[in-house]
C-alpha atoms as a PDB file:
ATOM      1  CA  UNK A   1     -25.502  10.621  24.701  1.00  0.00           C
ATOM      2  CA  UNK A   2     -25.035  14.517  24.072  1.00  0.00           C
ATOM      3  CA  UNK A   3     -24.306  16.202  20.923  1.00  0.00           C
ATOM      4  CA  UNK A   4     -20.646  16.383  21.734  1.00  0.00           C
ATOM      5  CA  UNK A   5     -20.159  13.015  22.674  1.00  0.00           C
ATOM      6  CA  UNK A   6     -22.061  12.639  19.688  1.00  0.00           C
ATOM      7  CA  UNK A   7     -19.440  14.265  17.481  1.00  0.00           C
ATOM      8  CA  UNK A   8     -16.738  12.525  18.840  1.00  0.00           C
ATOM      9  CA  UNK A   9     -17.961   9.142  18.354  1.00  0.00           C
ATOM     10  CA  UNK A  10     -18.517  10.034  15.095  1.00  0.00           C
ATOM     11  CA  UNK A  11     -14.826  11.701  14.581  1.00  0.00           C
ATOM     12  CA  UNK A  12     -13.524   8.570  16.071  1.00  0.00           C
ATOM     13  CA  UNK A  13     -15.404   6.029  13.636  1.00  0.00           C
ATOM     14  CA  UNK A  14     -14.008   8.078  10.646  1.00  0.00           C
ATOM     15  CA  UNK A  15     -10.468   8.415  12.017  1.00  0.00           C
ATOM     16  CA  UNK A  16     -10.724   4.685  12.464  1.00  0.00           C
ATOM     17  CA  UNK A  17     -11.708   4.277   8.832  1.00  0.00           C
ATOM     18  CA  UNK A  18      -9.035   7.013   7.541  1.00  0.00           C
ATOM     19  CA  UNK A  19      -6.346   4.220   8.917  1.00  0.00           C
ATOM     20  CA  UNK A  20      -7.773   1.177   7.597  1.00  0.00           C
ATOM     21  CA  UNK A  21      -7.986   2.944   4.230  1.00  0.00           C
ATOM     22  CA  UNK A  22      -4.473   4.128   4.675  1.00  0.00           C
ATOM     23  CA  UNK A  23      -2.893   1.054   5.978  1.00  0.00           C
ATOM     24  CA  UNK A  24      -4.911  -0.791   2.400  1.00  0.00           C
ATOM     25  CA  UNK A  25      -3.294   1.201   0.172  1.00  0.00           C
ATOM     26  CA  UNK A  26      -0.314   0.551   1.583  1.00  0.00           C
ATOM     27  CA  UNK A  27      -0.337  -3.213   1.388  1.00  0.00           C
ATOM     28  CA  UNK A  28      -1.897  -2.736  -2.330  1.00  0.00           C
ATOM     29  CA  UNK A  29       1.378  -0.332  -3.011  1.00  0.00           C
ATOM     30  CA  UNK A  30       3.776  -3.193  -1.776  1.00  0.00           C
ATOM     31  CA  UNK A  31       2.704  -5.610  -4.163  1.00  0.00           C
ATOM     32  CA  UNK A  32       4.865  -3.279  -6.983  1.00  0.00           C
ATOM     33  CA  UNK A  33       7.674  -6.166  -6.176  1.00  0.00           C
ATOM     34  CA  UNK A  34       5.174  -9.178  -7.339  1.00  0.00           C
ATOM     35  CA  UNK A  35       4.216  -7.647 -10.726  1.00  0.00           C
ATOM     36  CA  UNK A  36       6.811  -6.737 -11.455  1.00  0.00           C
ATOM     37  CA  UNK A  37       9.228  -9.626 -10.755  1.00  0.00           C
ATOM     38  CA  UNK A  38       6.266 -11.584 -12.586  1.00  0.00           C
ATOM     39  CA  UNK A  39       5.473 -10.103 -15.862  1.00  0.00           C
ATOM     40  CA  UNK A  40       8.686 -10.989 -17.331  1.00  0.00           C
ATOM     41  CA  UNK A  41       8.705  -7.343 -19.178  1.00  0.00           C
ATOM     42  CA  UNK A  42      11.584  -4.740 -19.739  1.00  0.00           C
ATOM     43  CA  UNK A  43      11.079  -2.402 -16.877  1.00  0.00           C
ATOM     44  CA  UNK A  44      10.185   0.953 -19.698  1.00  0.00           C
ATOM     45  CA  UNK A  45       7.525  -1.303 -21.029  1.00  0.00           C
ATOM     46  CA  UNK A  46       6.071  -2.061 -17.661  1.00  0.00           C
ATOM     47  CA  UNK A  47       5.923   1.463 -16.370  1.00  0.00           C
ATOM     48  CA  UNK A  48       4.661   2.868 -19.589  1.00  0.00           C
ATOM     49  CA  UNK A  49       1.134   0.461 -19.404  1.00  0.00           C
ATOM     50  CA  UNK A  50       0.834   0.684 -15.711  1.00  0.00           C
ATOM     51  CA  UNK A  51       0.536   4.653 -15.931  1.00  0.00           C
ATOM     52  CA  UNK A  52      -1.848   3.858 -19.458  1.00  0.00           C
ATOM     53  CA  UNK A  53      -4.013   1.939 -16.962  1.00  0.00           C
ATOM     54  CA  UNK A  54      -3.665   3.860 -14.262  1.00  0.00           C
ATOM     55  CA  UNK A  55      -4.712   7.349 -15.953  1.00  0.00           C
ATOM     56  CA  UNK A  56      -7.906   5.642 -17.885  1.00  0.00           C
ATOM     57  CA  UNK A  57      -9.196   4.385 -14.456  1.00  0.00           C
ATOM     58  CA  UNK A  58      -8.323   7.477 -12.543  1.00  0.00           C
ATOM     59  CA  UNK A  59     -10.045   9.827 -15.659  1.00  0.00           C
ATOM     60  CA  UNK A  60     -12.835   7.688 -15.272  1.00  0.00           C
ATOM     61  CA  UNK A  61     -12.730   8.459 -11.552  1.00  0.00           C
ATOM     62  CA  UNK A  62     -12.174  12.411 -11.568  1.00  0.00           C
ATOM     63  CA  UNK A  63     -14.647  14.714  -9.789  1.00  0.00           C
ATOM     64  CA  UNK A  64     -16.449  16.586 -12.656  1.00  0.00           C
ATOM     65  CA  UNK A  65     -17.204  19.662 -10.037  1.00  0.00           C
ATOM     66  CA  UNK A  66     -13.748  21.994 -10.191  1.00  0.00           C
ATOM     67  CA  UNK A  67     -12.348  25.356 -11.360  1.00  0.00           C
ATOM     68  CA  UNK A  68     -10.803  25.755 -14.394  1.00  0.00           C
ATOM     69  CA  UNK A  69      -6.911  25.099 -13.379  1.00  0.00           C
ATOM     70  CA  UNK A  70      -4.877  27.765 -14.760  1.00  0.00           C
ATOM     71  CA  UNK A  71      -1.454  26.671 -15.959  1.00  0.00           C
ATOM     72  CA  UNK A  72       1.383  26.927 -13.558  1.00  0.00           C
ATOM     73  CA  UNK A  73       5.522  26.113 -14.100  1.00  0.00           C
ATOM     74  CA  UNK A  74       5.119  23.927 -11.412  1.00  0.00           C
ATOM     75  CA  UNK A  75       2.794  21.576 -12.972  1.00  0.00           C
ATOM     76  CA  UNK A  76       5.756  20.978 -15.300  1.00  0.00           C
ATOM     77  CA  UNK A  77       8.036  20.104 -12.643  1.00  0.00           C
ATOM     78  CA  UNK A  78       5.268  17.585 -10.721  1.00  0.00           C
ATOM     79  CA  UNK A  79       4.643  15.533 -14.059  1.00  0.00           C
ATOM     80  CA  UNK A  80       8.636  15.543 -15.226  1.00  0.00           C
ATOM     81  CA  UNK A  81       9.254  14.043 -11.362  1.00  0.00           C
ATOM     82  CA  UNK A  82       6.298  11.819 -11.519  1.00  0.00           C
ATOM     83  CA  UNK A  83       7.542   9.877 -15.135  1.00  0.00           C
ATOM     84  CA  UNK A  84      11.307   9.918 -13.654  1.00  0.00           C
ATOM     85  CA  UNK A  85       9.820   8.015 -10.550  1.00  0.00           C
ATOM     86  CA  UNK A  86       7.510   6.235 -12.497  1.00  0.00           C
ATOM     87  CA  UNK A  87      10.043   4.473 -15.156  1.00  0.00           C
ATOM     88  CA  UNK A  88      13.164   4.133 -12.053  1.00  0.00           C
ATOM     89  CA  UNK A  89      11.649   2.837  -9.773  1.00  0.00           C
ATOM     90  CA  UNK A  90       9.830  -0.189 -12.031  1.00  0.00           C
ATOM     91  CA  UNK A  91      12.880  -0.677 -13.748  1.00  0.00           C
ATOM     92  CA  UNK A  92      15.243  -0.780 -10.420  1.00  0.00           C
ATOM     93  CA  UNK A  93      12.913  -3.387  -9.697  1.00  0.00           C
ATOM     94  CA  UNK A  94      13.661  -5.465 -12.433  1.00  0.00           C
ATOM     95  CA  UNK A  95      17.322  -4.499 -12.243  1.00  0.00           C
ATOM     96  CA  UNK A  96      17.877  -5.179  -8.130  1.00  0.00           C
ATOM     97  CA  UNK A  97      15.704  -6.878  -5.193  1.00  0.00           C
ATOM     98  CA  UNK A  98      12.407  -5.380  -4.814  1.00  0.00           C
ATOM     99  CA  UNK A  99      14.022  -4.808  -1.119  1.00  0.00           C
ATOM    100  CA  UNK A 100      16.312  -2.332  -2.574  1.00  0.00           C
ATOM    101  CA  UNK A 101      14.496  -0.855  -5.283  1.00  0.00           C
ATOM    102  CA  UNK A 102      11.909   0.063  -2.532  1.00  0.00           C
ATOM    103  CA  UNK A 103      13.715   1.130   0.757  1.00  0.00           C
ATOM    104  CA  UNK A 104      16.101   3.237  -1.370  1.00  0.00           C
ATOM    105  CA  UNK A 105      12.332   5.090  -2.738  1.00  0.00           C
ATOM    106  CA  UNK A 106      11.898   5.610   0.655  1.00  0.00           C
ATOM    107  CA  UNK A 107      14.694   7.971   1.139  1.00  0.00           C
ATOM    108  CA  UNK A 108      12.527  10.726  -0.763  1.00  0.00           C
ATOM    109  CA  UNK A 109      11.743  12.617   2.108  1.00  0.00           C
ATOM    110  CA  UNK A 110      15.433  13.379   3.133  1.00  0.00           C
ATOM    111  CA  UNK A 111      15.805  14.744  -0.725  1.00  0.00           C
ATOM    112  CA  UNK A 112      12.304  16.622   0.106  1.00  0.00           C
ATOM    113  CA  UNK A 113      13.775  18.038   3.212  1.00  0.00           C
ATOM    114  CA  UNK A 114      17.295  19.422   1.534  1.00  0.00           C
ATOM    115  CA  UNK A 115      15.414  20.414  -1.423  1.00  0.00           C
ATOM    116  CA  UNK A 116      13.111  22.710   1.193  1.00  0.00           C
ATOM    117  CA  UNK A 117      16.176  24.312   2.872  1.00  0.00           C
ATOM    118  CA  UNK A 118      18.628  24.966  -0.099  1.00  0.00           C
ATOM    119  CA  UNK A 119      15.818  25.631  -2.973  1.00  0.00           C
ATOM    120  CA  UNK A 120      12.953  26.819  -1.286  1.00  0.00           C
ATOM    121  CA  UNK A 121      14.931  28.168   1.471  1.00  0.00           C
ATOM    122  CA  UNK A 122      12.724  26.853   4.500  1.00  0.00           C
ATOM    123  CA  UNK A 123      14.296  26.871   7.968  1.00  0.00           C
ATOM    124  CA  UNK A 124      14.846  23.007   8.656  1.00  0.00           C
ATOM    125  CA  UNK A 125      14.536  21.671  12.604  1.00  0.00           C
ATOM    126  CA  UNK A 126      17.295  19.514  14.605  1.00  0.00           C
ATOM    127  CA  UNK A 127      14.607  16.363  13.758  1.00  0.00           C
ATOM    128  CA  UNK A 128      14.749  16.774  10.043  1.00  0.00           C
ATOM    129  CA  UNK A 129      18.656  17.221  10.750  1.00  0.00           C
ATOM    130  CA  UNK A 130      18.546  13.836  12.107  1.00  0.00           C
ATOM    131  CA  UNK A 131      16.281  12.141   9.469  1.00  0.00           C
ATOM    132  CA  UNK A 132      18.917  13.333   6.646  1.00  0.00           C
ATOM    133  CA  UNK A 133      21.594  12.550   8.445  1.00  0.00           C
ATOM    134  CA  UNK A 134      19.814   8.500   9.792  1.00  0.00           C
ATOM    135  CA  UNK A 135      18.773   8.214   5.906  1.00  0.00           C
ATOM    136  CA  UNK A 136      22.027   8.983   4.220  1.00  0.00           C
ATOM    137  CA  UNK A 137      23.615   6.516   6.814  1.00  0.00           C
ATOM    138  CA  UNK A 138      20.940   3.923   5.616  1.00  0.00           C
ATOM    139  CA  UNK A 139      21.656   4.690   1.924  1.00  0.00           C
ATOM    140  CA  UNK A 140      25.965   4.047   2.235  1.00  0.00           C
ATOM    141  CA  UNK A 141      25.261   0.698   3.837  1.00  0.00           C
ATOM    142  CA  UNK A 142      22.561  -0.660   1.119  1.00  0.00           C
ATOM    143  CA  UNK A 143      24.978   1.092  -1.667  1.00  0.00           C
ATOM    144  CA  UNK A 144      28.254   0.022  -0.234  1.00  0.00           C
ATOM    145  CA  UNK A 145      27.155  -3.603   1.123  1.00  0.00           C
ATOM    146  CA  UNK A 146      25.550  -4.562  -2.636  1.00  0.00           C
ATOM    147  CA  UNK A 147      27.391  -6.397  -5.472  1.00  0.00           C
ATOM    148  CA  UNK A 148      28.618  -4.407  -8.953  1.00  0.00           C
ATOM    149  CA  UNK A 149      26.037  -6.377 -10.965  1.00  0.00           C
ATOM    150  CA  UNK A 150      22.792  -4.547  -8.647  1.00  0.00           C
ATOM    151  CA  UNK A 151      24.902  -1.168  -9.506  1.00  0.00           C
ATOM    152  CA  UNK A 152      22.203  -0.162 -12.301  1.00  0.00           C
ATOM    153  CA  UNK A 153      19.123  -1.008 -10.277  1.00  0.00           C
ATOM    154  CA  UNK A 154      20.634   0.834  -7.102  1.00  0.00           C
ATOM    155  CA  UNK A 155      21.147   3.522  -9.297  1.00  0.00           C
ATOM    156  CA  UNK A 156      17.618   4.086 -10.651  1.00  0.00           C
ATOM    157  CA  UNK A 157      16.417   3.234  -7.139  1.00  0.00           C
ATOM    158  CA  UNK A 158      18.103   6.377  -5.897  1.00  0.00           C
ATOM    159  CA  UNK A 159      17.160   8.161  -9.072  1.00  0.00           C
ATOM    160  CA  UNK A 160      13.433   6.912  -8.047  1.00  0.00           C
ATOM    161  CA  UNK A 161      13.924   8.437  -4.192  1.00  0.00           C
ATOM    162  CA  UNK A 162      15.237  11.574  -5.621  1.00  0.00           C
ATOM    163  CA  UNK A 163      12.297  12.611  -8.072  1.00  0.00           C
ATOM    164  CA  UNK A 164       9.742  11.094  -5.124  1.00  0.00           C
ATOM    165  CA  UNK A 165      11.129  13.344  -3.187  1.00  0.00           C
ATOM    166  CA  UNK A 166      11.308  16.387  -5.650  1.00  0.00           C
ATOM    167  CA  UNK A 167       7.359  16.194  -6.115  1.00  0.00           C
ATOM    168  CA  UNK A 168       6.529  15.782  -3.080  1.00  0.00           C
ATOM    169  CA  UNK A 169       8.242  19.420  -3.136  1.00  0.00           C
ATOM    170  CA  UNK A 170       6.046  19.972  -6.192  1.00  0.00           C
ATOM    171  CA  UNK A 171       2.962  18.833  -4.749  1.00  0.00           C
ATOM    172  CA  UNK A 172       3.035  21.153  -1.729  1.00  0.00           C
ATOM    173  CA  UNK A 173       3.089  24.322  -4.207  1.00  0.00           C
ATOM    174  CA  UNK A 174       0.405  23.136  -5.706  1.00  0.00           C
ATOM    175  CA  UNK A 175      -1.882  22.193  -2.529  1.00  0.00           C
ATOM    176  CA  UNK A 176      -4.827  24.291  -4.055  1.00  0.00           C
ATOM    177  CA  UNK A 177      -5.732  21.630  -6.940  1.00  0.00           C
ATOM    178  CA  UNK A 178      -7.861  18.525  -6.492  1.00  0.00           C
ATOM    179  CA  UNK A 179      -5.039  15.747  -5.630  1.00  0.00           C
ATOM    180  CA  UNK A 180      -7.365  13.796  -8.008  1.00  0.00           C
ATOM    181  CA  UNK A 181      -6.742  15.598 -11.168  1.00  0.00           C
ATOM    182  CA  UNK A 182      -2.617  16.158 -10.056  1.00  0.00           C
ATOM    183  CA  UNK A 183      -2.640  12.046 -10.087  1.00  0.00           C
ATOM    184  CA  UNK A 184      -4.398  12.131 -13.432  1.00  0.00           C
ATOM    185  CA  UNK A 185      -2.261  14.192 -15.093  1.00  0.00           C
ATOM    186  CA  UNK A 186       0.941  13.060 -13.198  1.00  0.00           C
ATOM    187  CA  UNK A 187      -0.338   9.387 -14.816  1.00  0.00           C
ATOM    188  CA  UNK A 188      -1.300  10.242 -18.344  1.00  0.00           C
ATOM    189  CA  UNK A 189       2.091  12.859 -18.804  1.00  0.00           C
ATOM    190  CA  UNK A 190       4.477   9.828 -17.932  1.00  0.00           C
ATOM    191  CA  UNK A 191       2.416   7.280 -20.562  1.00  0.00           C
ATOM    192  CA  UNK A 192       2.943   9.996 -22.935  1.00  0.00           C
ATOM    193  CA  UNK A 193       6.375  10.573 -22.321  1.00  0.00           C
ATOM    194  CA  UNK A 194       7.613   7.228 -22.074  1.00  0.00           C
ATOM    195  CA  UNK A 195       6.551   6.738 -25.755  1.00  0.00           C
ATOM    196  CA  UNK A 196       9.703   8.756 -27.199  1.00  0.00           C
ATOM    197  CA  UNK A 197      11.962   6.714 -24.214  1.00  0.00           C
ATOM    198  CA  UNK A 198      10.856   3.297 -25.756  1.00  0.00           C
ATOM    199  CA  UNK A 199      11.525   4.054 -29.045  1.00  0.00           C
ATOM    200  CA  UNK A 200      14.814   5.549 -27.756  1.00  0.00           C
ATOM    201  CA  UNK A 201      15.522   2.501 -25.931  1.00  0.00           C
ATOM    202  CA  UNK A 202      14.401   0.231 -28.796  1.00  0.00           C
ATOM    203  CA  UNK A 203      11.525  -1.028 -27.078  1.00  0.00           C
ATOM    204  CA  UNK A 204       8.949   0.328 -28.511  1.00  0.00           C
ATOM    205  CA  UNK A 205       7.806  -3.080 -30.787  1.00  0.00           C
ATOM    206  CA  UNK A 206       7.723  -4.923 -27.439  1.00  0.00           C
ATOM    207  CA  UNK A 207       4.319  -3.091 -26.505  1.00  0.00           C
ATOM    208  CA  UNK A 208       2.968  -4.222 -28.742  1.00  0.00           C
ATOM    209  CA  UNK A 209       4.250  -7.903 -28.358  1.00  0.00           C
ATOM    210  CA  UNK A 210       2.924  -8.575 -24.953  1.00  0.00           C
ATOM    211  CA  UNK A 211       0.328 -11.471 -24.418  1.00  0.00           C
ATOM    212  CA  UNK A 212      -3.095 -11.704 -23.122  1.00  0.00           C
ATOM    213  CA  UNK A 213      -2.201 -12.398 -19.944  1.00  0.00           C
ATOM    214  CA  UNK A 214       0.349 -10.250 -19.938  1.00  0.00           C
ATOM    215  CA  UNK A 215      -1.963  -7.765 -20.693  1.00  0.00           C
ATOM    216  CA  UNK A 216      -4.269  -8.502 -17.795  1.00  0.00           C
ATOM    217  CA  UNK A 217      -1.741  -8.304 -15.030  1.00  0.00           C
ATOM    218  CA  UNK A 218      -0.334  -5.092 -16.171  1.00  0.00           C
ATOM    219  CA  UNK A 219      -4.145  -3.650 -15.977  1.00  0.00           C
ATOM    220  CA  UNK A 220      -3.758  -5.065 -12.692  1.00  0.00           C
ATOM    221  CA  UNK A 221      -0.403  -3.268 -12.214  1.00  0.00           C
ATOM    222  CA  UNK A 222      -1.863  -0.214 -13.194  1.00  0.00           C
ATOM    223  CA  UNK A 223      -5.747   0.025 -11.286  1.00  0.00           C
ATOM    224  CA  UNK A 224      -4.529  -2.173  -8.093  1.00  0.00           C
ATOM    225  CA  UNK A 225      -1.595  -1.016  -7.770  1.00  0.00           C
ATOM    226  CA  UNK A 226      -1.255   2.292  -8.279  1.00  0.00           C
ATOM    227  CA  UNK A 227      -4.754   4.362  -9.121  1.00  0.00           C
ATOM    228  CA  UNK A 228      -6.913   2.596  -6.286  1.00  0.00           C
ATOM    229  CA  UNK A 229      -4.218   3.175  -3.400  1.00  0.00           C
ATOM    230  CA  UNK A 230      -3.613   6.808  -4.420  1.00  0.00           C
ATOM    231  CA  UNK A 231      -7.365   6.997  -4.375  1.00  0.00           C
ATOM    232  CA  UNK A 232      -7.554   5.716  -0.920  1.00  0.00           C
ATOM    233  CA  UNK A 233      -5.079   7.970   0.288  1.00  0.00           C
ATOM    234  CA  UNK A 234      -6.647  10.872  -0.712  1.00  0.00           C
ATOM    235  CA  UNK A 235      -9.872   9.355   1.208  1.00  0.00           C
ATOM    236  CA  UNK A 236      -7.195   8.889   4.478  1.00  0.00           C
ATOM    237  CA  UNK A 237      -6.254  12.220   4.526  1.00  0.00           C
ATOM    238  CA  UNK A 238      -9.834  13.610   4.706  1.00  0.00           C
ATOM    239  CA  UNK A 239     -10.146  12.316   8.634  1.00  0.00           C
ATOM    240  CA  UNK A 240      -5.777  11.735   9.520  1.00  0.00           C
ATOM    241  CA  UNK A 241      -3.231  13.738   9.653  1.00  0.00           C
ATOM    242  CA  UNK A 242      -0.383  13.791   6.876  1.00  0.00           C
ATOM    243  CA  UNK A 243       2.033  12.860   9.274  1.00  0.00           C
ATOM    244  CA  UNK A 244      -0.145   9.789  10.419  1.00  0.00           C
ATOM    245  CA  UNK A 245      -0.692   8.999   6.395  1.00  0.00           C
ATOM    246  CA  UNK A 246       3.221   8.819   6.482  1.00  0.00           C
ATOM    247  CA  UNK A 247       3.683   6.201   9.283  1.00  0.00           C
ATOM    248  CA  UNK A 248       0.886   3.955   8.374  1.00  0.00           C
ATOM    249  CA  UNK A 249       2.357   3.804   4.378  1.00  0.00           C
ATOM    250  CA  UNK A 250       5.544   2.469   6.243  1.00  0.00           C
ATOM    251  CA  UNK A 251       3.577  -0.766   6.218  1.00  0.00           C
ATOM    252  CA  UNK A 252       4.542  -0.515   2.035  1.00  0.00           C
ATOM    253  CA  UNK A 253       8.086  -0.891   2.483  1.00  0.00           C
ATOM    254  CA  UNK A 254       7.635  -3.487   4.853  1.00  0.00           C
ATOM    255  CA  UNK A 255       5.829  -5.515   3.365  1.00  0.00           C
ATOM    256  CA  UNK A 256       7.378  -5.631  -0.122  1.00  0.00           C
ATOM    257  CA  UNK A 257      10.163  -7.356   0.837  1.00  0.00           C
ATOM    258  CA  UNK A 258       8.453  -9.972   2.443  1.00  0.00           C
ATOM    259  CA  UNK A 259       5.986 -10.258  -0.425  1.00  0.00           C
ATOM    260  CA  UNK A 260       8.503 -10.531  -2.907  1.00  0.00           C
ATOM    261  CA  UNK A 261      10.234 -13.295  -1.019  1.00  0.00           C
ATOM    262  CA  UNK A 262       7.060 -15.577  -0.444  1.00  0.00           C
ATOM    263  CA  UNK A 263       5.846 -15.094  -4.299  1.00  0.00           C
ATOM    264  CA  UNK A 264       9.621 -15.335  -6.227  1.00  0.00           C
ATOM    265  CA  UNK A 265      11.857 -16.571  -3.718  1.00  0.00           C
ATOM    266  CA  UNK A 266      13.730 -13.315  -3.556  1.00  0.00           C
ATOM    267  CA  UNK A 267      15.936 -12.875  -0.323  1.00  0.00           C
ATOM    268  CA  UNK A 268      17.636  -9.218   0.058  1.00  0.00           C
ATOM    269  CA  UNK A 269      21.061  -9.179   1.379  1.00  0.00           C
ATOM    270  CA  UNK A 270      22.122  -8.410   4.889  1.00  0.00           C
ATOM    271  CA  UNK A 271      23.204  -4.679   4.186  1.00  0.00           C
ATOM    272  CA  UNK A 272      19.927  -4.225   2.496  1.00  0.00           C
ATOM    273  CA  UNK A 273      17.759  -5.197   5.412  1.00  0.00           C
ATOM    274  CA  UNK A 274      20.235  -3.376   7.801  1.00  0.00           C
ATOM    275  CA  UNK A 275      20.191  -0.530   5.463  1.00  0.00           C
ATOM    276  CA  UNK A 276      16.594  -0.451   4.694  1.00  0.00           C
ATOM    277  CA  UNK A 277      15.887  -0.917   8.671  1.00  0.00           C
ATOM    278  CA  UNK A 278      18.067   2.633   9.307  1.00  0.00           C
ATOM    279  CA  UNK A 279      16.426   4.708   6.372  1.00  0.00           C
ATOM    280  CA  UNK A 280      12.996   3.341   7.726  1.00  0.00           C
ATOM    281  CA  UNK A 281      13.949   4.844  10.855  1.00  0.00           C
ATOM    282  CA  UNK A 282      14.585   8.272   9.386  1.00  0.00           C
ATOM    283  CA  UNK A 283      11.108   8.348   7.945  1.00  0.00           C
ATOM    284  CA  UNK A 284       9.922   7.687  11.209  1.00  0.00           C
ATOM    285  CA  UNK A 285      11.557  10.528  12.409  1.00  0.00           C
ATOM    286  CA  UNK A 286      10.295  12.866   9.486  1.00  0.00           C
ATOM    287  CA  UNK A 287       6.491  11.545  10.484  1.00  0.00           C
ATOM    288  CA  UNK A 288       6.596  11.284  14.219  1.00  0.00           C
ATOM    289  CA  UNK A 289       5.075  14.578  15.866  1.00  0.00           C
ATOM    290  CA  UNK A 290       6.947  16.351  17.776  1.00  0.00           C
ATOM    291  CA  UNK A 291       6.574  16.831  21.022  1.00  0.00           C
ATOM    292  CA  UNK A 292       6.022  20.597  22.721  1.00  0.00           C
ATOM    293  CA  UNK A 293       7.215  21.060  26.287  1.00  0.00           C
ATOM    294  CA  UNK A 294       4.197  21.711  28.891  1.00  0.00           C
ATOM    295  CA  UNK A 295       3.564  25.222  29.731  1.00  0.00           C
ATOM    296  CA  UNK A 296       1.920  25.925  33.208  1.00  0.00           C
END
């Protein structure tokens, strides 16, 4: 075998791992719907100990090799994003089916793509047209198909797609530090914050009231998860393509309905699925490459 054939083999056996890391992290980020359907917590109280767990593991974790990081506005705007997502989306999923909570957090990259044109004032292509255009479809069925009483959850599910979306734009302007230490601190700023929202919420004293095993699943919560996935997906990215990252994590929304149904009994409506099936489609869209015409 020659060199190049060599190099190729060897491209191919890490591309092949990059997608079975990927496609694991997504099936460990679908499982948000059975923790949290079975801790039997407030949603505040859940998100605030999975990012607690979720920051110690990742600190313990972080690559001790890096330039001093020099403060930037946009760090602000990452974290604020990250704790909005954070406490929505765990408490949509307490408040609605997991099926909602997490095909309406998978409208984030239509926000990301309006938030590109009209705030950063990128030029946006007929396909991202589409995408916005499929997704907000996707998002009037779920919204207009589900009963008053899911009208809180649907809510904070948006409010979840929304902010994911909004650091994703974050993220990109601030490509140049480790995605390690952005996860840390996105982690360890929405613990911190959530204290004042507890206390706010007057549930602050139910932190402190959770059992043993209580305790033990939210670790779970917070290392399974959420650290080890977004650890694996920084591993992905090393040998795939962003854009292949993107289709493989559609395995997460996927799956957490179905999970949710086998482990609580939980059966999403038919305008969620039909919903959820269109915005899925728009992501696929966003991801897919697009195609160049052959030159001669």
């Amino acid at each position: 075998m020659t060199p190049v054939m060599e190099n190729k083999s060897a491209e191919q056996i890490r591309a092949t791992r990059a997608r079975l890391t990927m496609a694991l992290a997504a099936v460990l980020w679908s499982t948000s719907g059975i923790f949290a359907k079975s801790l039997d917590l407030p949603g505040p109280v859940m998100a605030f100990y999975r990012a607690v767990f979720a920051s110690v593991f990742l600190g313990l974790l972080l690559p001790r090799q890096h330039k001093p990081m020099q403060w930037r506005a946009s760090l602000l705007g990452m974290m604020l994003c990250f704790a909005v997502m954070n406490l929505s989306f765990v408490s949509a999923m307490t408040l609605t089916t997991a099926a909602n909570a997490i095909f309406l957090q998978y409208t984030a990259p239509v926000w990301m793509i309006l938030a590109c044109h009209y705030w950063l004032k990128e030029s946006v292509d007929r396909a991202s047209v589409i995408s916005v255009g499929v997704g907000l479809i996707g998002v009037a069925i779920i919204v207009g198909s589900e009963a008053p009483r899911d009208a809180a959850g649907v809510a904070l599910a948006l409010l979840a797609g929304v902010s994911f979306g909004l650091l994703a734009v974050f993220l990109r302007r601030l490509n140049g530090i480790h995605p390690w230490w952005l996860t840390f601190f996105n982690h360890a700023f929405a613990a911190v914050l959530l204290v004042p929202v507890l206390w706010a919420l007057g549930e602050l004293p139910k932190v402190a009231e959770v059992s043993g095993a209580q305790l033990a699943g939210l670790a779970a919560f917070g290392i399974f998860q959420m650290a080890v996935p977004y650890v694996l997906f920084s591993h992905s990215l090393k040998s795939i393509s962003p854009q292949e990252a993107g289709i493989l994590g559609l395995i997460e929304p996927l799956l957490n309905p179905i999970l949710a149904f086998f482990w609580v009994g939980e059966r999403p409506s038919v305008g969620t699925l039909l919903g959820g099936t269109v915005i899925l489609a728009a992501v696929l869209l966003r991801y897919l490459p697009k195609t160049k015409s052959a030159r001669p």
